[in-house]
C-alpha atoms as a PDB file:
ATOM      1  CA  UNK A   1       8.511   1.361  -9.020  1.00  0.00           C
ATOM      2  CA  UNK A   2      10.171   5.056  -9.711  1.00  0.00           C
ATOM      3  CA  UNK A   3       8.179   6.984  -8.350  1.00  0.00           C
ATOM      4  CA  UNK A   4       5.223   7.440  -5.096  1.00  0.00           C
ATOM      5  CA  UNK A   5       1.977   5.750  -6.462  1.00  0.00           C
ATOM      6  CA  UNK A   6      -1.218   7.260  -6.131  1.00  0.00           C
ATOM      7  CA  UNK A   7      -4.574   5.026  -5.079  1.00  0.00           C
ATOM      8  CA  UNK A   8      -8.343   5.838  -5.488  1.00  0.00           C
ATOM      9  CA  UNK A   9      -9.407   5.717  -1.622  1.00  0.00           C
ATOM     10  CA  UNK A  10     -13.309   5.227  -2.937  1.00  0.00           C
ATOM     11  CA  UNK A  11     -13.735   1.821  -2.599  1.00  0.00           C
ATOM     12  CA  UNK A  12     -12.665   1.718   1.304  1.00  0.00           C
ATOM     13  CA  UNK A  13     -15.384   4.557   1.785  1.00  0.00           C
ATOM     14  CA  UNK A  14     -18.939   4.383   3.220  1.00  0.00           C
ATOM     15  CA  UNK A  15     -18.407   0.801   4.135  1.00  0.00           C
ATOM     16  CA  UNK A  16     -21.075  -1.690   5.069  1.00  0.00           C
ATOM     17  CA  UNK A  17     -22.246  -5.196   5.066  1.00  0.00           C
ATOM     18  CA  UNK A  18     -23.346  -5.460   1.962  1.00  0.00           C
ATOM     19  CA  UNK A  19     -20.050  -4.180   0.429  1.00  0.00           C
ATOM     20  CA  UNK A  20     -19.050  -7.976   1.341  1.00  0.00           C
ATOM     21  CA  UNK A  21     -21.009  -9.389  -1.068  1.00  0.00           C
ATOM     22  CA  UNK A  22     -19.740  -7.281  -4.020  1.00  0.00           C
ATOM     23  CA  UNK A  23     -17.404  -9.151  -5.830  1.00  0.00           C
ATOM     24  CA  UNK A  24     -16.011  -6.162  -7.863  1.00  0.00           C
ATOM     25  CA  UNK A  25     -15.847  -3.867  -4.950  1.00  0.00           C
ATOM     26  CA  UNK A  26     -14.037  -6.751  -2.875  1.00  0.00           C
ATOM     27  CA  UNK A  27     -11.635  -7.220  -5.951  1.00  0.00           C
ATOM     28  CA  UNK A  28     -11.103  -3.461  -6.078  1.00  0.00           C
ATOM     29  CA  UNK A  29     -10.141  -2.789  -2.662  1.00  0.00           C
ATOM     30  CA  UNK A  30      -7.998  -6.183  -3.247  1.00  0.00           C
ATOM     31  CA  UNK A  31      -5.936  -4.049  -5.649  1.00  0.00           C
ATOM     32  CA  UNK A  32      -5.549  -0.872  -4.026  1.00  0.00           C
ATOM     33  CA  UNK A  33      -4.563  -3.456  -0.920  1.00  0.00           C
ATOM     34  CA  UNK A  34      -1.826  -4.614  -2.969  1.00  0.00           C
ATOM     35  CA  UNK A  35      -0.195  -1.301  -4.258  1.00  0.00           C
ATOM     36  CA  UNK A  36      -0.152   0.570  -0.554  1.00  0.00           C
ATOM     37  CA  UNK A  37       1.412  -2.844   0.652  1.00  0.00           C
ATOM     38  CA  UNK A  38       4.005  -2.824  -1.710  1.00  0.00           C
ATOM     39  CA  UNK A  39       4.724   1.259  -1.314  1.00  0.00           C
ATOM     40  CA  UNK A  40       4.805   0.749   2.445  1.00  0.00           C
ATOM     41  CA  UNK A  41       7.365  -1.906   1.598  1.00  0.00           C
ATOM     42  CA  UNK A  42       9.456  -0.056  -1.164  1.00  0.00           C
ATOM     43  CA  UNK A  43       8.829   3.760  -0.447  1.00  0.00           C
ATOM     44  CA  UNK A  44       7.055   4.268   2.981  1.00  0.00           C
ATOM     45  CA  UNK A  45       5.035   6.368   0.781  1.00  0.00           C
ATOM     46  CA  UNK A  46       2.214   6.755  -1.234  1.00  0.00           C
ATOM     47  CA  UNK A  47      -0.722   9.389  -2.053  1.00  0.00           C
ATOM     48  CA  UNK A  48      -4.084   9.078  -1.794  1.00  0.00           C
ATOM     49  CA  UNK A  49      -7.159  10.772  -4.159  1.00  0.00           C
ATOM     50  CA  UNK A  50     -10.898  10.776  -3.776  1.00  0.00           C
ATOM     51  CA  UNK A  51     -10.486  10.669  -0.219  1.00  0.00           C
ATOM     52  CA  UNK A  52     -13.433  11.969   0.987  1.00  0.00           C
ATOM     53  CA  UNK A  53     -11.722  15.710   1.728  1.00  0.00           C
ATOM     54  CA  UNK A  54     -13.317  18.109  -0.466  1.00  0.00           C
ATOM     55  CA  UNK A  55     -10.480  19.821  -3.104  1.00  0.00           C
ATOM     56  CA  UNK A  56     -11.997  23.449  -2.629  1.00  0.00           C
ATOM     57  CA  UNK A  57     -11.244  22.950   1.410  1.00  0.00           C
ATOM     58  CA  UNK A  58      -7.962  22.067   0.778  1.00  0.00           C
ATOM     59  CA  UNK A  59      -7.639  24.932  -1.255  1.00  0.00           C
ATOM     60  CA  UNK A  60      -8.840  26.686   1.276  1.00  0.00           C
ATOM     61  CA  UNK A  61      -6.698  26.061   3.812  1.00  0.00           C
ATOM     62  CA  UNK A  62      -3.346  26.191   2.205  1.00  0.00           C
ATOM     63  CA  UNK A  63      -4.878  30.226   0.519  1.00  0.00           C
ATOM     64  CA  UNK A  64      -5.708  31.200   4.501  1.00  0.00           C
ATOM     65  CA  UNK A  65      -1.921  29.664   5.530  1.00  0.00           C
ATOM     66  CA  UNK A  66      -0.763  31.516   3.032  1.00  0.00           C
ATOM     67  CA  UNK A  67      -2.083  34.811   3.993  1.00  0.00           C
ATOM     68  CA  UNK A  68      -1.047  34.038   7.580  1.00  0.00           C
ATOM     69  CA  UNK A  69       2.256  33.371   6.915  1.00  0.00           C
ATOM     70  CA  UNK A  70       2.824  36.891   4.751  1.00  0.00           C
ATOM     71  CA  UNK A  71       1.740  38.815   7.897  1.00  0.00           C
ATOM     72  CA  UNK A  72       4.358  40.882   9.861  1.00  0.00           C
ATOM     73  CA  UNK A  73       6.911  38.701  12.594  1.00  0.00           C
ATOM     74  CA  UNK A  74       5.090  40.844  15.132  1.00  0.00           C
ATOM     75  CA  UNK A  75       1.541  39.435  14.556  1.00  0.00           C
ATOM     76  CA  UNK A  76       2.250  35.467  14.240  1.00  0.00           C
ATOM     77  CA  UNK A  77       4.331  35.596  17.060  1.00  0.00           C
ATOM     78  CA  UNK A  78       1.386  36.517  18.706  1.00  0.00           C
ATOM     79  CA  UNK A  79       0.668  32.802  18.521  1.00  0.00           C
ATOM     80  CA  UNK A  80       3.946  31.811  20.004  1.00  0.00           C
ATOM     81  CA  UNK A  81       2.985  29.667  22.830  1.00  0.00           C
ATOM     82  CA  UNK A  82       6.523  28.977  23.978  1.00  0.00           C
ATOM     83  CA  UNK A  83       7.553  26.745  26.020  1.00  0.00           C
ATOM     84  CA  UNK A  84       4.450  24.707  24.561  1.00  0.00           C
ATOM     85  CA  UNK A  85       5.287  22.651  21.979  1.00  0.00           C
ATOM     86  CA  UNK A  86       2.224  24.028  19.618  1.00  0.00           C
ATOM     87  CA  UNK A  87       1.530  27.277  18.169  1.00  0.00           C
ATOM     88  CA  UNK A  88       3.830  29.307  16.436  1.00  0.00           C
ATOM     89  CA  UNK A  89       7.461  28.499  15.958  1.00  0.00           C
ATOM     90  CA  UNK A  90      10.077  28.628  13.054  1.00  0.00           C
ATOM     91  CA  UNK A  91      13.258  26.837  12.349  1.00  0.00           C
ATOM     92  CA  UNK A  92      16.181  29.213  10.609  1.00  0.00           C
ATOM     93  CA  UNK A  93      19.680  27.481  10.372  1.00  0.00           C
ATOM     94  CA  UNK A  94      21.344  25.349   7.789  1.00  0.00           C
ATOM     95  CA  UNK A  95      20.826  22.078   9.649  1.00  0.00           C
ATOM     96  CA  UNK A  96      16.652  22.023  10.452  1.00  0.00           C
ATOM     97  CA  UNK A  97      15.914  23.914   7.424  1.00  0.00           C
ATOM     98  CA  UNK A  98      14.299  27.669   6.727  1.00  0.00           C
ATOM     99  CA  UNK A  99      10.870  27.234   7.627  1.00  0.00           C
ATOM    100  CA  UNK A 100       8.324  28.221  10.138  1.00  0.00           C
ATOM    101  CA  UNK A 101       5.167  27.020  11.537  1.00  0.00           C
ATOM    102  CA  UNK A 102       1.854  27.153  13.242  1.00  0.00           C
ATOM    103  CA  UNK A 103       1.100  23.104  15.321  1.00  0.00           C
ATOM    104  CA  UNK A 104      -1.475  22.393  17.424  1.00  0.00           C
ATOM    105  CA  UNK A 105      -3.098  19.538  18.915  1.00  0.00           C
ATOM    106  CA  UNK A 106      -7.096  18.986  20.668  1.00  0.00           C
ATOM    107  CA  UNK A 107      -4.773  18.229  23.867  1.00  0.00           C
ATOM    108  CA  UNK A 108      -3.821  22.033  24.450  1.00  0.00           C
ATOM    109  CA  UNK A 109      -7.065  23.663  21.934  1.00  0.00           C
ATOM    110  CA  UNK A 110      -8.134  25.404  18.929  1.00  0.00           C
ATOM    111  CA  UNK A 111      -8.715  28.964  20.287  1.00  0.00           C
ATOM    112  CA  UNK A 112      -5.560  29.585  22.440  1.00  0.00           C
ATOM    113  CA  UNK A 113      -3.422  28.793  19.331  1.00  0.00           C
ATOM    114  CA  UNK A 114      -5.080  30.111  16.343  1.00  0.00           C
ATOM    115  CA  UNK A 115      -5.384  34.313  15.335  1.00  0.00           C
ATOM    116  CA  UNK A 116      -8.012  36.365  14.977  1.00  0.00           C
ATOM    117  CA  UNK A 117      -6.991  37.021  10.916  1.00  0.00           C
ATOM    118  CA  UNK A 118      -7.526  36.089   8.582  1.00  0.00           C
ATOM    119  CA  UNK A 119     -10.975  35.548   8.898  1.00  0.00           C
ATOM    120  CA  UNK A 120     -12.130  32.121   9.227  1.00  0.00           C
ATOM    121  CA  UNK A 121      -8.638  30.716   9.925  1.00  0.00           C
ATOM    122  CA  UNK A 122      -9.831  28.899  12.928  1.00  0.00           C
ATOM    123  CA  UNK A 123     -12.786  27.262  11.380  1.00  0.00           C
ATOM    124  CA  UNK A 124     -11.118  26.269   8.433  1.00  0.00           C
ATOM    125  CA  UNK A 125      -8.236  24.788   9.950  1.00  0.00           C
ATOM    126  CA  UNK A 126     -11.264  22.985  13.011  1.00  0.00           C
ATOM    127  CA  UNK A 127     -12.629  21.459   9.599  1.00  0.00           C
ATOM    128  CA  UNK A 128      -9.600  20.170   7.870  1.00  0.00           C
ATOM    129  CA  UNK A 129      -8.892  18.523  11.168  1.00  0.00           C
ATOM    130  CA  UNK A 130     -11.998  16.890  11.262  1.00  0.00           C
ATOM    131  CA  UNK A 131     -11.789  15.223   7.477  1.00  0.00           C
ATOM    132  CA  UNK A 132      -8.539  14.489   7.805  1.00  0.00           C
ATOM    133  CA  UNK A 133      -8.828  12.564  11.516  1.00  0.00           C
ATOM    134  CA  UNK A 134     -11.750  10.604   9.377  1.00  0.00           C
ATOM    135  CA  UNK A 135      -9.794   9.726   6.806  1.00  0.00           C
ATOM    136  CA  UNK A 136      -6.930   8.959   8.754  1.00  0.00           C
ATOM    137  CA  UNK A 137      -9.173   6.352  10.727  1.00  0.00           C
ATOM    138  CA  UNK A 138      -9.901   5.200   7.118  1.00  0.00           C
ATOM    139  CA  UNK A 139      -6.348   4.483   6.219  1.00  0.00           C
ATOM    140  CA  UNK A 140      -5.734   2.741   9.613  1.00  0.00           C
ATOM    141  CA  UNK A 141      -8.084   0.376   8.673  1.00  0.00           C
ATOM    142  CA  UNK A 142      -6.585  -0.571   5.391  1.00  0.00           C
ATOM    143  CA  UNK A 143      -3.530  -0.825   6.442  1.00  0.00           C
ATOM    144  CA  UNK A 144      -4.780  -3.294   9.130  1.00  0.00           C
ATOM    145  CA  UNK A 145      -6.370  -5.367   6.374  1.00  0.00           C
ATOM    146  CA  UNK A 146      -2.777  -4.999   4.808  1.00  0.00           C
ATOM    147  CA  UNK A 147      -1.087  -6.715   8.029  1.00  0.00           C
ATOM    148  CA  UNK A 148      -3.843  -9.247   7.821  1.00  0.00           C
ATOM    149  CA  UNK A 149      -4.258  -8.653  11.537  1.00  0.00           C
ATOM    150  CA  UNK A 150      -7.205  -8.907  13.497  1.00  0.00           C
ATOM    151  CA  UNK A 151     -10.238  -6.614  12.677  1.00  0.00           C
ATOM    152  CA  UNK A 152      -9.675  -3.529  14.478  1.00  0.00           C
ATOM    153  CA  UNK A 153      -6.427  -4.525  16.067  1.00  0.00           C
ATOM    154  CA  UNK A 154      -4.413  -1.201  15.142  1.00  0.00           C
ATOM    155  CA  UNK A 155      -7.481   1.034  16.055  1.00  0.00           C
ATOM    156  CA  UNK A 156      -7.863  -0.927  19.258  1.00  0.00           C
ATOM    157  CA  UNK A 157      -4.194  -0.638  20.038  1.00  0.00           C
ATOM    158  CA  UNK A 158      -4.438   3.070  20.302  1.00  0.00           C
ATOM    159  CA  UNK A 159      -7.982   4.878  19.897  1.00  0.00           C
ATOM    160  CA  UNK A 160      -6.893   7.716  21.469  1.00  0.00           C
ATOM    161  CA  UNK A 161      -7.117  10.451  18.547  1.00  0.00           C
ATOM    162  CA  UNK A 162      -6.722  13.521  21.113  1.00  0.00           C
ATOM    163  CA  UNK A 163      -2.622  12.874  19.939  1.00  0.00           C
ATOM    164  CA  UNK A 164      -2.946  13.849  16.756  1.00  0.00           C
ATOM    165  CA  UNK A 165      -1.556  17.068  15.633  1.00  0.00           C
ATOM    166  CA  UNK A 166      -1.861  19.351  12.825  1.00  0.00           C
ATOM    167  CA  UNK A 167       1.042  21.862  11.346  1.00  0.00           C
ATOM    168  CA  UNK A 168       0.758  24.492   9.117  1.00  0.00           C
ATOM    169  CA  UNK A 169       3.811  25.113   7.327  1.00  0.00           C
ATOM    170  CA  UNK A 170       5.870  27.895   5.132  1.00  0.00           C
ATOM    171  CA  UNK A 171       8.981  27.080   3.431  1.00  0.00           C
ATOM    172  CA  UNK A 172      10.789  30.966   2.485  1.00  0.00           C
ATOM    173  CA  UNK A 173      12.380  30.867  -1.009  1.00  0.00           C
ATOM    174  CA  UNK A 174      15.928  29.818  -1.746  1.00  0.00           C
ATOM    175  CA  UNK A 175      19.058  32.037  -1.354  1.00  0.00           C
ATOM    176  CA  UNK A 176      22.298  31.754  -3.565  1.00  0.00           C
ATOM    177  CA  UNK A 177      23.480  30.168  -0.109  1.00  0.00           C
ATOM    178  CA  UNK A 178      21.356  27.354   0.216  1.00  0.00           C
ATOM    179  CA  UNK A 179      18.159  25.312  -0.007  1.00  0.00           C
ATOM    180  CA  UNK A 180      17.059  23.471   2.854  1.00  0.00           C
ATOM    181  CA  UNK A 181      13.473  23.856   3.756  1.00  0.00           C
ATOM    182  CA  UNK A 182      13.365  21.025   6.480  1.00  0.00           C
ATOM    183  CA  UNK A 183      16.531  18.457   7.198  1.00  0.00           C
ATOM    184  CA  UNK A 184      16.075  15.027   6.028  1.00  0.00           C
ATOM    185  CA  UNK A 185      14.179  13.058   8.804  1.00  0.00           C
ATOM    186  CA  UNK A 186      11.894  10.299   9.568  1.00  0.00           C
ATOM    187  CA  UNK A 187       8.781  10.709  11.449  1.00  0.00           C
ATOM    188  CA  UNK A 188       8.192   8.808  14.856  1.00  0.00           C
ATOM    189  CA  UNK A 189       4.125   8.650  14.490  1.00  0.00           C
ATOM    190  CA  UNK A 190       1.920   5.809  13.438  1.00  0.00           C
ATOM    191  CA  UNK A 191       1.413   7.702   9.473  1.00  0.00           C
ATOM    192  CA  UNK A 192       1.491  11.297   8.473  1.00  0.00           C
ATOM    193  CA  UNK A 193      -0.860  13.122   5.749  1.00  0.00           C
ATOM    194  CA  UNK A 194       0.633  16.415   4.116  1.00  0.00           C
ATOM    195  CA  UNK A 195      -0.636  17.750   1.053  1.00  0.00           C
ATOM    196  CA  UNK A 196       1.072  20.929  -0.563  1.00  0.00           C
ATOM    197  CA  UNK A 197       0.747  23.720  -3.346  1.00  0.00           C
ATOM    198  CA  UNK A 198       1.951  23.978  -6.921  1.00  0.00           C
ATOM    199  CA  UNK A 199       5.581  24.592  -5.651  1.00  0.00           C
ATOM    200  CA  UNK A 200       6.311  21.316  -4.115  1.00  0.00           C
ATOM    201  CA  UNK A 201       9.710  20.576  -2.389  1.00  0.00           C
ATOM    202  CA  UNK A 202       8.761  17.070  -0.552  1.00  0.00           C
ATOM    203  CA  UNK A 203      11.239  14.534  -1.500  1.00  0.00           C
ATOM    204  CA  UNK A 204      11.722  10.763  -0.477  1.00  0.00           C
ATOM    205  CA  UNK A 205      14.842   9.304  -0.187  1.00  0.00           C
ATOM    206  CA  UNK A 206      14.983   5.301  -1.736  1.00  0.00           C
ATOM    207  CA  UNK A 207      18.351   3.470  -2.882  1.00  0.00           C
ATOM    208  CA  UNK A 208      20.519   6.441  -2.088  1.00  0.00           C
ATOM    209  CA  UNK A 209      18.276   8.504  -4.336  1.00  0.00           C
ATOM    210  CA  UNK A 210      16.028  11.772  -3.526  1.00  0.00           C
ATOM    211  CA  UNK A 211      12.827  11.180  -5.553  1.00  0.00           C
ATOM    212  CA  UNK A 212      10.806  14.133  -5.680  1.00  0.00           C
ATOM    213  CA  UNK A 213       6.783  13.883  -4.882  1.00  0.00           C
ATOM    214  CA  UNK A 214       5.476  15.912  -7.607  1.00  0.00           C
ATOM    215  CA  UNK A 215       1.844  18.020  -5.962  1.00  0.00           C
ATOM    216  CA  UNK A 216      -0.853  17.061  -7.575  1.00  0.00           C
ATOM    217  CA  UNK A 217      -4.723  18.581  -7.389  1.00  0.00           C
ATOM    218  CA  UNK A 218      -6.577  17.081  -4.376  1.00  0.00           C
ATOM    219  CA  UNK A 219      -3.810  14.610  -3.421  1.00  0.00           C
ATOM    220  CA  UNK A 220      -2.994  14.059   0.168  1.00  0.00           C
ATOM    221  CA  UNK A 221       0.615  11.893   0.850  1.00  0.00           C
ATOM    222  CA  UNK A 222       1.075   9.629   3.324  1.00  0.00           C
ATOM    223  CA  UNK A 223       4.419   8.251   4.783  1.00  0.00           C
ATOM    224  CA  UNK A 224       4.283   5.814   7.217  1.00  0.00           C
ATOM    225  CA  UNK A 225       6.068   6.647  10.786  1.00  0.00           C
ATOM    226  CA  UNK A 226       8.736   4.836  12.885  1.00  0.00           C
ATOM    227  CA  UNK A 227       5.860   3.302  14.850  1.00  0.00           C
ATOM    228  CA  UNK A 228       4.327   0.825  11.810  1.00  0.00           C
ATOM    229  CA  UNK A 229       7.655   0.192  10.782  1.00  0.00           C
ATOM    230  CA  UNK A 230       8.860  -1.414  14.212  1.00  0.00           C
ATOM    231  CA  UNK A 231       5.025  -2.774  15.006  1.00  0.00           C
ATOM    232  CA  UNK A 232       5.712  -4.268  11.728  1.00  0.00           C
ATOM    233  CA  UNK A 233       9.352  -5.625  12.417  1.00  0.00           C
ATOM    234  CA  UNK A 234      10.169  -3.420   9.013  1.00  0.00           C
ATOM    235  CA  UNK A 235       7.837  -5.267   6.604  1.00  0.00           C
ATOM    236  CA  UNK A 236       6.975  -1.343   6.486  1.00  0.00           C
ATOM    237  CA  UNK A 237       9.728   1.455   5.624  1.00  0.00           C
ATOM    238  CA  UNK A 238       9.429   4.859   7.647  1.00  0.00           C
ATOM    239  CA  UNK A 239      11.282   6.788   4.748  1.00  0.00           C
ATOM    240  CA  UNK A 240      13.677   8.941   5.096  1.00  0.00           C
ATOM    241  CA  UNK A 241      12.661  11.915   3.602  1.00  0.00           C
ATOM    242  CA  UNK A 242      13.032  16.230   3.255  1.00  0.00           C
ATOM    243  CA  UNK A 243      11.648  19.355   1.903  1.00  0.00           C
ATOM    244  CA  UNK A 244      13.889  21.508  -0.739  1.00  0.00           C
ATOM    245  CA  UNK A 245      12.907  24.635  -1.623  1.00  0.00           C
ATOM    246  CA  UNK A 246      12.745  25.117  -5.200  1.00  0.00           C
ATOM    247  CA  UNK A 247      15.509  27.495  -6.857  1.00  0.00           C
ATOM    248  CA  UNK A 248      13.594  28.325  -9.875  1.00  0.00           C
ATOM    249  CA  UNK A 249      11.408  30.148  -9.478  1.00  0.00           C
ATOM    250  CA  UNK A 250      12.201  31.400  -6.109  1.00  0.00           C
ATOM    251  CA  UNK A 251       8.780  31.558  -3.918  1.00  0.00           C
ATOM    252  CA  UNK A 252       6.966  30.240  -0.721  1.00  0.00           C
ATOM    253  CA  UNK A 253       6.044  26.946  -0.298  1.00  0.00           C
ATOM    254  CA  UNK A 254       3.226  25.865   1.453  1.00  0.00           C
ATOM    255  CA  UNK A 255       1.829  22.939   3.189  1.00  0.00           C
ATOM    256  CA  UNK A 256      -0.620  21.290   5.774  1.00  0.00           C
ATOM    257  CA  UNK A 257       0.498  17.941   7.617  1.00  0.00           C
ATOM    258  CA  UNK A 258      -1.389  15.750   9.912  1.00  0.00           C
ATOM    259  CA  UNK A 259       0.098  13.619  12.340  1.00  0.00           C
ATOM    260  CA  UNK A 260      -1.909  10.750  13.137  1.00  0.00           C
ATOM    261  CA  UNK A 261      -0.232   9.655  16.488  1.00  0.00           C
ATOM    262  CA  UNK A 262      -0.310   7.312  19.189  1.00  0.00           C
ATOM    263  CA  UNK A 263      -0.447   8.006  23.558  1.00  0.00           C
ATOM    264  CA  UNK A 264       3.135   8.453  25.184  1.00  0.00           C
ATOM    265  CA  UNK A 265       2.199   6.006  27.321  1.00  0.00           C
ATOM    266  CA  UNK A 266       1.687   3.140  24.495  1.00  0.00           C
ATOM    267  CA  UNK A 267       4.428   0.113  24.437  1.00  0.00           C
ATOM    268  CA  UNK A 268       5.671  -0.182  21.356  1.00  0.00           C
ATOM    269  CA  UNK A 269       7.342  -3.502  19.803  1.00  0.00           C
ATOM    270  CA  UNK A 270       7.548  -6.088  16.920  1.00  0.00           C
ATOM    271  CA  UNK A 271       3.742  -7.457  17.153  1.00  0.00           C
ATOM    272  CA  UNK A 272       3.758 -11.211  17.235  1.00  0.00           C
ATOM    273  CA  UNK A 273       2.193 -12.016  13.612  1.00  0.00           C
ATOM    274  CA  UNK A 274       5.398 -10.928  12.144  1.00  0.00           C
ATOM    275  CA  UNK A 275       7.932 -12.307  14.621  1.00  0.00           C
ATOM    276  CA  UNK A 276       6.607 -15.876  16.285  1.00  0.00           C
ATOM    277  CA  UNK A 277       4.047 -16.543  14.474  1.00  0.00           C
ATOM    278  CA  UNK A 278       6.351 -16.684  11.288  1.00  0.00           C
ATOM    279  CA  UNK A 279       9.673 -17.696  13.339  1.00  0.00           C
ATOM    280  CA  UNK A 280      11.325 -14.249  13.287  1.00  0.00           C
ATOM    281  CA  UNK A 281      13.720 -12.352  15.487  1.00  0.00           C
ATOM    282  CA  UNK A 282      12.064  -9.466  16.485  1.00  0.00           C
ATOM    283  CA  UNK A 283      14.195  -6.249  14.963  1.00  0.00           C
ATOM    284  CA  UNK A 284      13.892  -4.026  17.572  1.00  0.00           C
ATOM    285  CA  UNK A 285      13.640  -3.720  21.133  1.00  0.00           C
ATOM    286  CA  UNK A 286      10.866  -2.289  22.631  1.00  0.00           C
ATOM    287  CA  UNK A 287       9.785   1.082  24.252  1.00  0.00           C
ATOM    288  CA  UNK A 288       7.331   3.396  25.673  1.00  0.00           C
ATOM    289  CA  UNK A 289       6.597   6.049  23.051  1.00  0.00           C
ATOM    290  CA  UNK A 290       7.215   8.852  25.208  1.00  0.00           C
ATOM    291  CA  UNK A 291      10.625   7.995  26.042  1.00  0.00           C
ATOM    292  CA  UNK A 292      11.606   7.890  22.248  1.00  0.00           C
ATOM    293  CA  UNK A 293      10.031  11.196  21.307  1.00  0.00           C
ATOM    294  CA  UNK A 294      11.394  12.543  24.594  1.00  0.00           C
ATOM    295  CA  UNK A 295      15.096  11.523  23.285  1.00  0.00           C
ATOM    296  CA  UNK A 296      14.100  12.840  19.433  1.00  0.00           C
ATOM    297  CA  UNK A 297      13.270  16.147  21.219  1.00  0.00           C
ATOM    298  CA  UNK A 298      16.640  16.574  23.138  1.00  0.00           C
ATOM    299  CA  UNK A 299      18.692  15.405  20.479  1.00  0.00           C
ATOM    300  CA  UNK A 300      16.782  18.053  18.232  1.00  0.00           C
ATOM    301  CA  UNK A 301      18.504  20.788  20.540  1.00  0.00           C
ATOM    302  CA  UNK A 302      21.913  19.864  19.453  1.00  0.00           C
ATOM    303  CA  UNK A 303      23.581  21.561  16.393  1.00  0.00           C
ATOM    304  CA  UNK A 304      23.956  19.108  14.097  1.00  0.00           C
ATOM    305  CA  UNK A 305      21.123  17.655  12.227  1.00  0.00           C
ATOM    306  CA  UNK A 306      23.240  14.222  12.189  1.00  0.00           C
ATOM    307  CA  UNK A 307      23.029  14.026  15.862  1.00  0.00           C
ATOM    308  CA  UNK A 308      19.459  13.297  15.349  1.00  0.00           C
ATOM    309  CA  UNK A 309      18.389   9.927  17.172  1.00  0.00           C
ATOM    310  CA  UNK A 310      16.486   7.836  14.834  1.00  0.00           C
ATOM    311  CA  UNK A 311      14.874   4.275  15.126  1.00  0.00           C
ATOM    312  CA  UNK A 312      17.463   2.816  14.918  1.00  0.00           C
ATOM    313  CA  UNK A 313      18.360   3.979  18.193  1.00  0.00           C
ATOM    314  CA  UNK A 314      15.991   0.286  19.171  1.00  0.00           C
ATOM    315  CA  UNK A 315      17.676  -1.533  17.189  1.00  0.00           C
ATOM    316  CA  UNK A 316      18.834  -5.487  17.667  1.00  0.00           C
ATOM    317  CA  UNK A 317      22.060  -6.818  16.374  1.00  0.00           C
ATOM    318  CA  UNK A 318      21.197  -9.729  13.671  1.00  0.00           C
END
């Protein structure tokens, strides 16, 4: 496997009894089962189509970004929210990457983040939220079938979706300097869903190697987060991966990510089916969430992206 697969999400869709008695719909979802396992496993990665998220909203979204992003300094700072962590924000130095952004979350609300213009920015961006938290509860569930854990068991862990966060985000073009969008990184969250224009940039590091996820048409990614992978005791990979921007051409790149995460409050440690139950040392010690995003956060501050604390930071000696 080269390169991030991509999986029809149909099957897993309007669910109900009677799908259990459908021997080709059981052996579909069977395969799709198979293929996310083994990209968790190998990539941390993979993308997802016919998702239930119509194409023309995606569109949509990423056109109104767009616009928002071209406006003058003066106007999105109006959405600066500082010291909030939502709202607007950018990142300019060679270590995080050229980029800025516009995050919020339901904890701190829609209207006190997002401007007036363009016109229907707000609603747009309410909407996307709303298919994507739907399909994110969607891919929680596979994934749970994945783990062969009990029904429910990851939704029932954490079924607090007032977490969750969505970022818009602008990538400036290249220089002769230098082309870091974003510094390579792994993401703390349960998974993340980003999907992105024509111009692309996302890459995933595997084996030493940056492999590229080429956008495609209606497409959403997903790359699971430091969470599954410890849950897990790293029969999941949280990848390692970064944005580029592209030297030729030189233009904006654009893109929407969803973080579908967990309460601060949530322990968080090598579940039982993959450690006891099948005589394993657990791989990690555990931790309230809070504490490790708290410690991402201030080691974010410093000046060097290498300082960055990763898992790893929970780490048990063999």
């Amino acid at each position: 496997m080269d390169r991030i697969p991509t999986v029809d999400l149909s099957p897993f869709l309007n669910c109900n009894e009677v799908d259990s008695d459908d021997d080709q719909l059981l052996a579909q979802r069977k395969k799709i089962k198979e293929v996310i396992n083994e990209a968790c496993s190998e990539f941390g990665f993979f993308q997802i189509l016919n998702h239930g998220i119509p194409t023309s909203l995606m569109s949509q979204t990423l056109d109104l970004s767009k616009t928002f992003f071209n406006y003058p300094d003066e106007e999105k700072l109006k959405c600066s929210l500082a010291p909030l962590p939502v709202g607007y924000n950018r990142q300019a130095s060679p270590h995080t990457g050229q980029n800025e952004y516009l995050l919020f979350s339901p904890r701190f609300g829609f209207p006190a983040i997002y401007p007036d213009t363009p016109a229907g920015f707000r609603e747009v961006s309410e909407d996307i939220f709303s298919h994507l938290k739907k399909t994110g509860l969607v891919v929680e569930r596979i994934l749970n079938e994945c783990f062969n854990l009990p029904p429910n068991f990851l939704h029932e862990y954490n079924p607090d979706r007032t977490h969750d966060a969505m970022m818009h985000r602008s990538y400036q073009p290249t220089t002769d300097i230098e082309n870091n969008g974003l510094y390579s990184h792994q993401d703390p969250n349960y998974f993340t869903f980003v999907f992105q224009d024509k111009v692309g940039g996302l890459e995933v590091l595997k084996d030493d190697t940056w492999i590229p996820v080429i956008p495609s048409e209606g497409c959403i990614i997903v790359n699971i987060g430091d969470v599954l992978q410890v849950l897990s005791n790293n029969k999941y990979k949280s990848a390692i991966h970064r944005v580029v921007r592209p030297i030729a051409p030189r233009q904006s790149h654009h893109s929407v990510v969803y973080f579908y995460d967990i309460n601060g409050d949530k322990w968080v440690e090598p579940l039982p089916q993959f450690t006891k139950k099948i005589d394993e040392k657990p791989k990690y010690k555990g931790f309230y969430y809070k504490d490790y995003t708290a410690l991402r956060v201030k080691n974010a501050q410093r000046s060097s992206s290498e300082d960055v604390i990763r898992i790893t930071h929970y780490a048990l000696p063999d």
